[in-house]
Protein backbone atom coordinates (compact mmCIF):
# COMPACT_ATOMS: atom_id res chain seq x y z
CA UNK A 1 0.25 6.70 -33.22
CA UNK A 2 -1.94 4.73 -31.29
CA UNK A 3 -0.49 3.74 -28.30
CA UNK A 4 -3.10 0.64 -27.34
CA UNK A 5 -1.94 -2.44 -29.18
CA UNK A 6 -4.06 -5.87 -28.89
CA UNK A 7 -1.29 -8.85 -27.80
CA UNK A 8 -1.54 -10.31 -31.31
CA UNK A 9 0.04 -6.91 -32.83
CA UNK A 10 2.50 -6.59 -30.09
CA UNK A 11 4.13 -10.48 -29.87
CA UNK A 12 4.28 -10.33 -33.78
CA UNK A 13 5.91 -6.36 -33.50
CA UNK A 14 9.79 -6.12 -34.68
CA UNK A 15 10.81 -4.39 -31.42
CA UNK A 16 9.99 -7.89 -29.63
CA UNK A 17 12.61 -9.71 -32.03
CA UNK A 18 15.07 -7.17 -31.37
CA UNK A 19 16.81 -7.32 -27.43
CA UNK A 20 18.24 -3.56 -27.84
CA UNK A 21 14.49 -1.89 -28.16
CA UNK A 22 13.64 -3.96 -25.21
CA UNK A 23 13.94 -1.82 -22.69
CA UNK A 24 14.91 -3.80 -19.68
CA UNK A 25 18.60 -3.16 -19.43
CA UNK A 26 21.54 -2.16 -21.30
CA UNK A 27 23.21 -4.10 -23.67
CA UNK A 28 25.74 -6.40 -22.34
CA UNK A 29 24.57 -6.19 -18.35
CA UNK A 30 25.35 -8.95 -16.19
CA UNK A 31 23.56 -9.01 -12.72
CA UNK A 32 25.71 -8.89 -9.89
CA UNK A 33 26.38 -12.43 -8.42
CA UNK A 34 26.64 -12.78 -4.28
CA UNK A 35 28.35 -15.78 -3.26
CA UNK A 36 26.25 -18.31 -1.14
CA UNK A 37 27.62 -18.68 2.46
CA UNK A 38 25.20 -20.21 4.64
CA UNK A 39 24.90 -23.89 5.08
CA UNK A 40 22.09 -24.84 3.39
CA UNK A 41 18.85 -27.47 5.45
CA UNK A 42 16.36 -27.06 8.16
CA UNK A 43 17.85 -25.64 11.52
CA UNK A 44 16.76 -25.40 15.06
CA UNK A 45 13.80 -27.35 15.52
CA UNK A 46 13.20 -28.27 12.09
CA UNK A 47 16.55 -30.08 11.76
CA UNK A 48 16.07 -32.01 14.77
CA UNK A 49 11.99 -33.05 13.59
CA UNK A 50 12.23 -36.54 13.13
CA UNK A 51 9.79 -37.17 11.51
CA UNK A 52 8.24 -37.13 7.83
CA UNK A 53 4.43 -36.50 9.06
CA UNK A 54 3.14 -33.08 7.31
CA UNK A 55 1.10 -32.39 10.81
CA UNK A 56 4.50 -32.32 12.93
CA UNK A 57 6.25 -30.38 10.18
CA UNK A 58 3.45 -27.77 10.13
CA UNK A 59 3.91 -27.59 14.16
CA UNK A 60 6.94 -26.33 13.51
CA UNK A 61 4.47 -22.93 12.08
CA UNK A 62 1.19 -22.95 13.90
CA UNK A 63 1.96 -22.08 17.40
CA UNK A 64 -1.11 -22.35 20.09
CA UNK A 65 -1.51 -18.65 20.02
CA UNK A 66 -2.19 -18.53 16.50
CA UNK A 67 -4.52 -21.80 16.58
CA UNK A 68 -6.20 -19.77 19.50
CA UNK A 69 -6.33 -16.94 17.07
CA UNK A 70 -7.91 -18.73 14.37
CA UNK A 71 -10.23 -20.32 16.84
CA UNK A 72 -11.21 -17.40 18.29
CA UNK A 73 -12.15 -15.34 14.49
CA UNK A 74 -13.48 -19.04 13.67
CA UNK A 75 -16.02 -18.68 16.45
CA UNK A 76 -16.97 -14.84 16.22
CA UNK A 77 -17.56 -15.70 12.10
CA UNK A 78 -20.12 -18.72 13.18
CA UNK A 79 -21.70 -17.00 15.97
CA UNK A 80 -22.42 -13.72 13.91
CA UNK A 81 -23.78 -15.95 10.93
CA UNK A 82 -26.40 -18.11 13.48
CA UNK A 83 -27.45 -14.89 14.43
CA UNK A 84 -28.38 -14.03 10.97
CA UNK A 85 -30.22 -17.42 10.61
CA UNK A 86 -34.06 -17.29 11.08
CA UNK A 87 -33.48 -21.08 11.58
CA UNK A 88 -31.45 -22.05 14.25
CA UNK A 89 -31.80 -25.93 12.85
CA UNK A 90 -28.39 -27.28 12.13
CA UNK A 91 -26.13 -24.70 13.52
CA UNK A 92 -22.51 -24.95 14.50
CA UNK A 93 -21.27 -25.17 17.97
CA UNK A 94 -18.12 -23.24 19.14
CA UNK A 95 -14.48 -24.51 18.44
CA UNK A 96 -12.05 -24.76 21.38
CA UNK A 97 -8.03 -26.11 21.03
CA UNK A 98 -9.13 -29.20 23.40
CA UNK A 99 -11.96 -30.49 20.60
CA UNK A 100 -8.68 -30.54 17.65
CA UNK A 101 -6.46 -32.46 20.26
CA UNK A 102 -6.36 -36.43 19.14
């Protein structure tokens, strides 16, 4: 028997129709159920944002030293591309933390 079946020949196979050839679990399993017993909601700093801005909700993520991270890869990425460019015309300039600050 061939064992490479096209998805046509497999949805319309009987073994699909039938949940004892399905091979996921036995007949009759029921997963095991863990009872929830943390309060649910933001805590810490998230709990006390006040605020419904995205930007301050994402400062609850992006810390300074992975801004400065990006930044940093941001910068080696653009300066090793101008250095491939035969024309210097219209290239970037560097990215610090002050230049994002409002």
């Amino acid at each position: 028997m061939d064992k490479t079946r096209d998805l046509d020949s497999l949805s319309s196979s009987k073994e699909c129709e039938d949940p004892k050839d399905s091979g996921w679990h036995e007949v009759g399993w029921q997963p095991t159920i863990f009872p929830f017993a943390a309060k649910p909601g933001p805590r810490d700093a998230a709990a006390e944002l006040n605020s419904h801005l995205p930007a301050d909700f994402l400062e609850l993520f992006i810390t300074d030293e992975l801004l400065q991270h990006i930044l940093h890869h941001n910068n080696l990425y653009a300066n090793q591309s101008m250095q491939k460019q035969t024309d210097k015309k219209g290239g970037r300039e560097s990215l610090h933390a002050k230049d994002l600050s409002p």
